[in-house]
Protein backbone atom coordinates (compact mmCIF):
# COMPACT_ATOMS: atom_id res chain seq x y z
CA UNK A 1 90.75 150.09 152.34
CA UNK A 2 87.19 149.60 153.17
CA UNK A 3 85.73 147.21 151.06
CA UNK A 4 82.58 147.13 149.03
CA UNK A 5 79.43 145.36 149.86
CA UNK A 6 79.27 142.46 149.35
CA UNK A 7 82.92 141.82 149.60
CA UNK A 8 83.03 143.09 153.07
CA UNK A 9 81.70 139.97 154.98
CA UNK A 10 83.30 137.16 153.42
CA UNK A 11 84.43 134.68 156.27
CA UNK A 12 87.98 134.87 155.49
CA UNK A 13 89.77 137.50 153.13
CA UNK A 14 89.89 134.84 149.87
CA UNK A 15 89.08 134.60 146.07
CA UNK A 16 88.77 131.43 144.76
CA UNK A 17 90.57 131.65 141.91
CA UNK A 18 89.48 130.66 138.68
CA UNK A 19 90.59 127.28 137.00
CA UNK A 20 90.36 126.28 133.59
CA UNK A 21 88.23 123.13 132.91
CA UNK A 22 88.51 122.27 136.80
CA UNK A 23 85.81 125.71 138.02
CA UNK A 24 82.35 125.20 137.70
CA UNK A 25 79.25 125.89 139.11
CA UNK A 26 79.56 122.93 141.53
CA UNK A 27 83.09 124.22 142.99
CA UNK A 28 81.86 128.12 142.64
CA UNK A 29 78.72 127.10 144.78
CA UNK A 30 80.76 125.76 147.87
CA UNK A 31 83.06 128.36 147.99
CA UNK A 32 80.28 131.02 148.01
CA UNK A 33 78.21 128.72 150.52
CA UNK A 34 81.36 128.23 152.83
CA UNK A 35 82.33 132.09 152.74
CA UNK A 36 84.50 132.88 150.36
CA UNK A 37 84.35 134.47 146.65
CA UNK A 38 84.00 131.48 144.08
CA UNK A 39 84.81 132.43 140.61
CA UNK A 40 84.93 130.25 136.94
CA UNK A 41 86.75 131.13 133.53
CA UNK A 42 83.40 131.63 131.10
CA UNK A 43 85.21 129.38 128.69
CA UNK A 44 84.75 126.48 130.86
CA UNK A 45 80.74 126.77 129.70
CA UNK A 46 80.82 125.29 126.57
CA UNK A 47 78.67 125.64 123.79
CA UNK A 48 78.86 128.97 124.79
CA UNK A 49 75.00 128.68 125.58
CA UNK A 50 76.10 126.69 128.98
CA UNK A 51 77.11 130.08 130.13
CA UNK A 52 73.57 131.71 130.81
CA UNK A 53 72.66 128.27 132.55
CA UNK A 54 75.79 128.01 134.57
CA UNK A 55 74.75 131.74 135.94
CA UNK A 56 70.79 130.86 136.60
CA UNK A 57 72.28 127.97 138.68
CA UNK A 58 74.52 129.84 140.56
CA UNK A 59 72.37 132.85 140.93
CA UNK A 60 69.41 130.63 142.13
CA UNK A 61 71.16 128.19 144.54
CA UNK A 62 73.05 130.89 146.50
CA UNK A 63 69.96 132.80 145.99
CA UNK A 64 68.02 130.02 147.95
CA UNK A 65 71.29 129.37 150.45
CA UNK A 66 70.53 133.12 151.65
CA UNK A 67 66.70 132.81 152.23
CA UNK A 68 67.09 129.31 154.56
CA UNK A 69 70.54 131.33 155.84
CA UNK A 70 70.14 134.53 156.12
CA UNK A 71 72.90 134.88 159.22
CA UNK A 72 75.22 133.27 157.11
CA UNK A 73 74.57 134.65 153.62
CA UNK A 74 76.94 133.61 150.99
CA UNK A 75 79.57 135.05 149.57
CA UNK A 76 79.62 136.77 145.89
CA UNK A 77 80.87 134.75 142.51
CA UNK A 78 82.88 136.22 140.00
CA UNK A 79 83.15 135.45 136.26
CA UNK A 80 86.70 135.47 134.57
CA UNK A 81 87.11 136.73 131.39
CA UNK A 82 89.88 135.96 128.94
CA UNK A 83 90.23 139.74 127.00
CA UNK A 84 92.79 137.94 124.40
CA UNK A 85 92.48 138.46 120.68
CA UNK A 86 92.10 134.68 120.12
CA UNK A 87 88.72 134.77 122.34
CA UNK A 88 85.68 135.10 119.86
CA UNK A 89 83.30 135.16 122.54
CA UNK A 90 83.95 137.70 124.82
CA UNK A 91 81.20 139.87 123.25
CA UNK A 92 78.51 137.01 124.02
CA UNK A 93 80.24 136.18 127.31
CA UNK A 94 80.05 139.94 128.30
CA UNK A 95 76.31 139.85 127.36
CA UNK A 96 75.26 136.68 129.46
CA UNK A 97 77.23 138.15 132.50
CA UNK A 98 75.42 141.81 132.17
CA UNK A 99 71.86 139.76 131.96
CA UNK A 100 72.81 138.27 135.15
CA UNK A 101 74.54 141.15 137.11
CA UNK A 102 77.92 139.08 137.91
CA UNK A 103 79.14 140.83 140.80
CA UNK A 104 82.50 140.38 140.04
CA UNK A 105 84.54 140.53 136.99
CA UNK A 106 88.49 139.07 136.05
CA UNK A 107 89.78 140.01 133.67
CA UNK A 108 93.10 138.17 131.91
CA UNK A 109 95.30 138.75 128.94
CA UNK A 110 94.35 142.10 128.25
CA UNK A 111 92.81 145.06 129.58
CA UNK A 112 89.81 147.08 127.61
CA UNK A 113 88.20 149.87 128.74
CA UNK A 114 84.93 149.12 127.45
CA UNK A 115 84.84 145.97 129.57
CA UNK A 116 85.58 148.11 132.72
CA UNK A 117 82.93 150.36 131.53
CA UNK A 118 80.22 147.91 131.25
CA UNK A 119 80.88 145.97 134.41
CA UNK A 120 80.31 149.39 135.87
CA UNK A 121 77.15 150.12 133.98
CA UNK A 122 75.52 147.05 135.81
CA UNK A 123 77.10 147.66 139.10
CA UNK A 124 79.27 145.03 139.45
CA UNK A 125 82.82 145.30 139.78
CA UNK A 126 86.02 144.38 137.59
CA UNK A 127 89.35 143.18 138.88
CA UNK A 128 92.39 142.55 136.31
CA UNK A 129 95.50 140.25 136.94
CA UNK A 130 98.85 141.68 136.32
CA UNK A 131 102.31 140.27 136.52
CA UNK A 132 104.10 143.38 136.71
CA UNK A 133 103.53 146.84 138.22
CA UNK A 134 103.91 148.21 134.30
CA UNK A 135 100.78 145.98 133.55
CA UNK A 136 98.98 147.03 136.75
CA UNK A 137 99.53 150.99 135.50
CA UNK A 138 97.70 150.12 132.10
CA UNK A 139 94.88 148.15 133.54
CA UNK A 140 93.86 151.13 135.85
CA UNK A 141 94.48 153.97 133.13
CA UNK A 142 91.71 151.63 131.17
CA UNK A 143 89.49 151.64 133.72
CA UNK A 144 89.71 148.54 136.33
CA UNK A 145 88.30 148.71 140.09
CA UNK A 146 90.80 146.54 141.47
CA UNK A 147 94.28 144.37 140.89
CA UNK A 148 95.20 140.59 141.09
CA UNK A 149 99.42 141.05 141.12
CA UNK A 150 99.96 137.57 139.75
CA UNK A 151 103.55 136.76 141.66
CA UNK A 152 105.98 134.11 141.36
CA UNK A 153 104.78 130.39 142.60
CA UNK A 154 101.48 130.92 141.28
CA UNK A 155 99.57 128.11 139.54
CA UNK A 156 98.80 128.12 135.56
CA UNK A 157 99.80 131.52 133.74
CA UNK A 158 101.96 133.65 136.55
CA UNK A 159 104.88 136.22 137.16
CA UNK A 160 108.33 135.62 138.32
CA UNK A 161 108.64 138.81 140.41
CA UNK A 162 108.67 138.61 144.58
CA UNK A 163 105.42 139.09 145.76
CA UNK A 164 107.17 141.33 148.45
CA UNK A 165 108.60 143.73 145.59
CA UNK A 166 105.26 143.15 143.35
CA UNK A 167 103.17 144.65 146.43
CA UNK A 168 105.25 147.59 147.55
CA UNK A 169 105.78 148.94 143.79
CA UNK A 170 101.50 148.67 143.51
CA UNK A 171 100.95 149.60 146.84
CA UNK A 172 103.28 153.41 145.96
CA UNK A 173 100.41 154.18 143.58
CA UNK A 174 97.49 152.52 144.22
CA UNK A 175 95.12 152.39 146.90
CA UNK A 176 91.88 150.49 145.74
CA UNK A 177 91.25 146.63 145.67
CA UNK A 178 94.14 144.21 145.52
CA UNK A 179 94.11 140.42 145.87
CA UNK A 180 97.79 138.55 146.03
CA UNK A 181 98.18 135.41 144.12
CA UNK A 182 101.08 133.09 144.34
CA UNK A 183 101.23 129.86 146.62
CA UNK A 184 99.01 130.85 149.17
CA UNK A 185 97.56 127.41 150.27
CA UNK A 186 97.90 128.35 154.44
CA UNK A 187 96.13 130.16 156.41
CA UNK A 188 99.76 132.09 157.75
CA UNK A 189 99.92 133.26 154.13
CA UNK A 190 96.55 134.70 153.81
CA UNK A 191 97.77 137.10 156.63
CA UNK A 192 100.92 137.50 154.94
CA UNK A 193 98.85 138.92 152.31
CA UNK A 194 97.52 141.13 154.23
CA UNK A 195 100.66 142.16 155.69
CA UNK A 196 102.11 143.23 151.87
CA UNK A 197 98.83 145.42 151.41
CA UNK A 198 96.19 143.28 149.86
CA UNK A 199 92.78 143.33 150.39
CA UNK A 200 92.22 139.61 149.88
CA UNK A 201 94.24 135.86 148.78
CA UNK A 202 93.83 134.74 145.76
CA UNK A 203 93.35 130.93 146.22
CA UNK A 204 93.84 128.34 143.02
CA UNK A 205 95.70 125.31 143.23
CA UNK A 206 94.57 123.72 146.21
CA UNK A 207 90.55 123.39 145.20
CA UNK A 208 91.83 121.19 142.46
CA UNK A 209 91.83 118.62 145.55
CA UNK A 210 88.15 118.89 146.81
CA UNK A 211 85.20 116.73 145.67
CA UNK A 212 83.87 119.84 144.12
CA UNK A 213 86.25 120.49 141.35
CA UNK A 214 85.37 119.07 138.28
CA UNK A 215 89.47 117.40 137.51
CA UNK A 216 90.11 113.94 137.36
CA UNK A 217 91.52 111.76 140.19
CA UNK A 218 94.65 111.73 138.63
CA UNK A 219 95.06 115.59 138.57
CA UNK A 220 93.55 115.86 142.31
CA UNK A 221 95.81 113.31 143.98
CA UNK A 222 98.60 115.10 141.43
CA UNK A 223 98.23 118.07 144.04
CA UNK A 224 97.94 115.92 147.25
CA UNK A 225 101.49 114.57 146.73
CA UNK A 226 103.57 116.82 145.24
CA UNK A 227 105.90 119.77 146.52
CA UNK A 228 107.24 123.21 145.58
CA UNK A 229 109.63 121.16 143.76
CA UNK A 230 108.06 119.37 141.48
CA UNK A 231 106.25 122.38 139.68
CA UNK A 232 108.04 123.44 136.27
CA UNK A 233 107.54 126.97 134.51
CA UNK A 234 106.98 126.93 131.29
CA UNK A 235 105.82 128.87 128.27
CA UNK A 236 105.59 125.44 125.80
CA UNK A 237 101.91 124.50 126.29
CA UNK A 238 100.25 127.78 125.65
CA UNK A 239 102.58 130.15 124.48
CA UNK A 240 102.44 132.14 127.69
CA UNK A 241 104.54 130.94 131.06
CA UNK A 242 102.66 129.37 133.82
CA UNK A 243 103.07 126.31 136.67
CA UNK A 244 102.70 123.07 135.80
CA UNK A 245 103.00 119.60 137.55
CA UNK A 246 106.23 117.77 136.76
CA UNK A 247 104.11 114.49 137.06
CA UNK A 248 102.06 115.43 134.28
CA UNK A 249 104.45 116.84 131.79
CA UNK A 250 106.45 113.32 132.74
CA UNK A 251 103.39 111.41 132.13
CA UNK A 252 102.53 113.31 128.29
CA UNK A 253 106.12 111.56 127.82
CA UNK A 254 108.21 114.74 127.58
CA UNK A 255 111.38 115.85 129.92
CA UNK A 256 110.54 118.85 132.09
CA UNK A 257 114.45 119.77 132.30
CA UNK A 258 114.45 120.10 128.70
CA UNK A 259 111.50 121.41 127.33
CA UNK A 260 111.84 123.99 124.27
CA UNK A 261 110.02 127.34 124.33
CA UNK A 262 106.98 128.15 122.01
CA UNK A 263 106.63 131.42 120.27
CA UNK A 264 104.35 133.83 122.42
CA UNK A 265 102.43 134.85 119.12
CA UNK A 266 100.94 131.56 118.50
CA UNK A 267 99.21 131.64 121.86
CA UNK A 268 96.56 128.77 122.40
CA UNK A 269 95.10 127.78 125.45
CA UNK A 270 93.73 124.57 123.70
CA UNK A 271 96.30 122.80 122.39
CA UNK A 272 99.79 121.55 123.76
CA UNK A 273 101.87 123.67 121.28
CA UNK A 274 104.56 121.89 120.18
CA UNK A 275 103.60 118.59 121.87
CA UNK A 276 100.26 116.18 121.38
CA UNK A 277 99.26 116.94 124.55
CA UNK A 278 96.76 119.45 125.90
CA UNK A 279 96.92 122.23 128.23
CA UNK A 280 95.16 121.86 131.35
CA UNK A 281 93.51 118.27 130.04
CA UNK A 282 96.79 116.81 129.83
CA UNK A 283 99.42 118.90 131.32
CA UNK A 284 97.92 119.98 134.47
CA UNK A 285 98.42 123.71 136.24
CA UNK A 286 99.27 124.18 139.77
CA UNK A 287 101.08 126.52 141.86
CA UNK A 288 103.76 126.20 144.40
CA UNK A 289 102.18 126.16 147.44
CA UNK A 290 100.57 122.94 147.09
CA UNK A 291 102.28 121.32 150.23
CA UNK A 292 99.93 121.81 152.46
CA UNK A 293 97.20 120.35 150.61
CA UNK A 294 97.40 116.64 152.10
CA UNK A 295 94.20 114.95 150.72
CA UNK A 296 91.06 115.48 148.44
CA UNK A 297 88.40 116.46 150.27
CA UNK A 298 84.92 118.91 150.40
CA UNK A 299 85.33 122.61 149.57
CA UNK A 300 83.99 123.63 153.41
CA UNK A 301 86.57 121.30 155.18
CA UNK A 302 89.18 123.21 153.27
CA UNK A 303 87.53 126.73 154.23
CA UNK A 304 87.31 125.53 157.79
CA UNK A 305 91.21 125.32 158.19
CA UNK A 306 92.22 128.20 156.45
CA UNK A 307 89.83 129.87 158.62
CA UNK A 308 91.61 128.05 161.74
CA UNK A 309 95.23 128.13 160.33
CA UNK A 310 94.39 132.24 159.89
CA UNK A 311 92.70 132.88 163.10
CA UNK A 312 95.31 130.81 165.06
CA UNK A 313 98.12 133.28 162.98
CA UNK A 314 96.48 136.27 163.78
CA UNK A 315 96.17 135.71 167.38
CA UNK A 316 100.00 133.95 167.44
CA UNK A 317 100.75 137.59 165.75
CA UNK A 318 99.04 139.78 168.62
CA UNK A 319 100.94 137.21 171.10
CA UNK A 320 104.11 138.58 169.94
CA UNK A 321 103.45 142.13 169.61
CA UNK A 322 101.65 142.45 172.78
């Protein structure tokens, strides 16, 4: 589809996606400066105060990055937005992000059509993540612009369905703005993305590795060596399944081949459920893809070769075909 301004000259087809604790306005400011949407959870801007400041920071450095650049503007920033019962602040949140016109809007854990509606009211626009084409019906009935299909591989909270089946069943119905998540960390798989129908990648795991992110060493050079096979899903931490490190969840002293499940209702993206340890302090997200992520490193070196590993696909592509 043709996308909106100002989604429609990023420098390569990605969303940052947003990272507990690790995204802030540091990481989001890179992204946007080296082409590509940069996006934080608005729980990571605590007291919830930090919020408005986190958004005059943003809004005034890439404000300033497009006056001394204006052939290479930068890219928009979205705000992600945890629509779960258990979040008090949403209301304030919501408030902070209409005084500041965020361009972009996730939403997680829950669509509401009076979220939708306000995004809309400023002009911005609101994208929701679903793990299941069920989920993706309910978010648009409510109201959102666009869909993140959260597939299998996918770091933190994510599916278990095939990206390939995810895509098509969306794809039947819906024509407006999709970005794919689930171990996209190469620039081949950002065309792949493309290929199933989406509009853009949605990118997490491997900015935990950049100088950027605000994670400790630990956690970055967590995602420089490991593998597809040493991530464990799990619903123990939080109630709800995501990706985790193995090293970590070794590390809080537990056994990732035998960890018990925690009940769904007592969701709590603070604690560690049944354990002492925390989620996302302790027991660390990340996604499958994180192979190709072979040191830590600034946000723009990392842009630069997903921009090279995509360009050199797409023309390896038309090669083929021609």
């Amino acid at each position: 589809m043709t996308l909106p301004v100002p989604f429609d000259k990023l420098r390569i087809p990605v969303i940052g996606s947003p990272l507990f604790i690790v995204s802030g306005p540091e990481l989001v400011i890179a992204q946007c400066k080296a082409g590509i949407v940069g996006s934080f959870p608005a729980l990571n801007a605590r007291p919830q105060s930090q919020l408005d400041e986190w958004l005059h920071q943003i809004t005034e450095e890439l404000s300033a990055h497009n006056r001394d650049n204006p052939d290479r503007p930068a890219a928009p920033f979205a705000v992600n937005q945890i629509v779960h019962r258990s979040n008090d602040r949403i209301e304030a949140d919501m408030a902070t992000c209409a005084k500041w016109q965020v361009p972009l809007i996730i939403t997680s854990l829950g669509a509401r059509e009076e979220i939708f509606n306000a995004v809309r009211g400023w002009g911005g626009i609101t994208m929701h993540d679903v793990i299941n084409n069920r989920f993706a019906h309910k978010a648009i009935e409510k109201g959102a612009d666009g869909l993140i299909p959260v597939a299998a591989g996918a770091g933190g909270h994510a599916g278990t369905l095939s990206p390939f089946a995810l895509m098509q069943e969306i794809r039947e119905w819906f024509d407006g703005l999709v970005a794919l998540s689930g171990s996209i960390a190469h620039g081949r798989s950002i065309l792949a993305a493309q290929a199933l129908g989406a509009d853009f990648a949605y990118i997490g795991s491997p900015w935990i590795a950049t100088e950027e992110a605000n994670a400790v060493d630990g956690y970055k050079q967590g995602i420089v060596e490991g593998s597809a096979d040493g991530i464990v899903y799990s619903n123990l931490f939080t109630g709800v399944h995501g990706n985790y490190l193995r090293s970590s969840i070794e590390n809080a002293g537990l056994d990732p081949d035998n960890l018990p499940t925690s009940d769904p209702s007592k969701m709590n993206f603070g604690s560690g459920g049944n354990t002492k340890a925390k989620a996302w302090k302790d027991i660390w997200g990340s996604g499958q893809g994180i192979g190709t992520v072979k040191s830590v490193g600034p946000v723009e070196d990392m842009v630069a070769r997903l921009e090279a590993e995509y360009v050199a696909a797409k023309e390896a592509l038309a090669g083929k075909t021609a």
